[in-house]
N, C-alpha and C. Protein backbone atom coordinates (compact mmCIF):
# COMPACT_ATOMS: atom_id res chain seq x y z
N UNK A 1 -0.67 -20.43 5.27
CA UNK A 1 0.60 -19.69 5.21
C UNK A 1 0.61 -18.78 3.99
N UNK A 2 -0.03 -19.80 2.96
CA UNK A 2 0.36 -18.66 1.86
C UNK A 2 -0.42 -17.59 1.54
N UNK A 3 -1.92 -17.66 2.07
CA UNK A 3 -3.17 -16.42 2.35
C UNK A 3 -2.63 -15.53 3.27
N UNK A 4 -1.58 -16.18 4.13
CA UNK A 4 -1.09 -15.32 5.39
C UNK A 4 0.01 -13.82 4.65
N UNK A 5 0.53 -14.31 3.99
CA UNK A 5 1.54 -13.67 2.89
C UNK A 5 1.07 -13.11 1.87
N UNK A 6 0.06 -13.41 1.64
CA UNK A 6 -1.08 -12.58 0.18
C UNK A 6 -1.25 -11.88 0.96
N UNK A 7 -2.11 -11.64 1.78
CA UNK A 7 -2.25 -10.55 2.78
C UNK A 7 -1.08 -9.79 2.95
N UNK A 8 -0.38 -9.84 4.03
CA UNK A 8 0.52 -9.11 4.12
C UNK A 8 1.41 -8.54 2.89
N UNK A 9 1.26 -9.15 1.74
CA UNK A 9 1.96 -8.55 0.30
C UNK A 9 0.89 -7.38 -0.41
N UNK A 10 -0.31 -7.90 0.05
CA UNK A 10 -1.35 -6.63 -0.12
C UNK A 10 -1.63 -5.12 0.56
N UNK A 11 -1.36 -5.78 1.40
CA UNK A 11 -1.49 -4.41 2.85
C UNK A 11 0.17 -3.77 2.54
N UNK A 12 1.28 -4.01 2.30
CA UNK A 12 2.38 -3.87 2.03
C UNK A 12 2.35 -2.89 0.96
N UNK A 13 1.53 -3.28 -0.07
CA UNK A 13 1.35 -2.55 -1.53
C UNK A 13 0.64 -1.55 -1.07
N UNK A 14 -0.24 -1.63 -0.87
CA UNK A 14 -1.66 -0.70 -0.62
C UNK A 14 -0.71 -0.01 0.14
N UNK A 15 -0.29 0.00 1.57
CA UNK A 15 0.77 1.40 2.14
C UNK A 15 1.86 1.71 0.93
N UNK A 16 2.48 1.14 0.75
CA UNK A 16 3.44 1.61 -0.63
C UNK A 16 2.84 2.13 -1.49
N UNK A 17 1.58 2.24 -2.31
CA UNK A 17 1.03 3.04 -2.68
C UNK A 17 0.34 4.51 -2.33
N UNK A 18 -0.31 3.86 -1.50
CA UNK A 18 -0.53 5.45 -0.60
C UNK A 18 0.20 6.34 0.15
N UNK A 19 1.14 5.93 0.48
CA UNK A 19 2.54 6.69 0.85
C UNK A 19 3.17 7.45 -0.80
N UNK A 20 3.12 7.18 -1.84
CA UNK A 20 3.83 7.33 -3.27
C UNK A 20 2.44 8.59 -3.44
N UNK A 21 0.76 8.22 -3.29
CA UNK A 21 0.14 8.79 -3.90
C UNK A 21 -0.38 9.94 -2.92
N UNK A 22 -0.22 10.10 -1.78
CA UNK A 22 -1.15 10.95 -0.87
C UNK A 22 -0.18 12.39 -0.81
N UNK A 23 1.15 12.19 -1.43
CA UNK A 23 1.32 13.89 -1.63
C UNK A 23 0.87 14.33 -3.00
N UNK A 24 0.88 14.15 -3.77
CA UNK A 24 0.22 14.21 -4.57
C UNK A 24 -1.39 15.22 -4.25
N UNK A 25 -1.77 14.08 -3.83
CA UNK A 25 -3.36 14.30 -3.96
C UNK A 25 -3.08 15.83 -2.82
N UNK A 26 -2.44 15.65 -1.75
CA UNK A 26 -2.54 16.58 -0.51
C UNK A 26 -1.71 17.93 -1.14
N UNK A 27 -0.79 18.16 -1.95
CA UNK A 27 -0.29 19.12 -2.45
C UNK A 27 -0.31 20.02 -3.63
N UNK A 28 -1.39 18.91 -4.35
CA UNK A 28 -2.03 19.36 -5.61
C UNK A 28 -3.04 20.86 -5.74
């Protein structure tokens, strides 16, 4: 359960990050 939720708190971040960083990079 709780690897089940590390996961999904990772993949969660990782899109929340790349959503924050990919205009950036794409408009730069």
């Amino acid at each position: 359960m709780s690897a089940s939720s590390t996961l999904c708190d990772k993949m969660f971040k990782f899109s929340v990050t790349y959503v924050l960083i990919f205009p950036f990079i794409e408009f730069s």
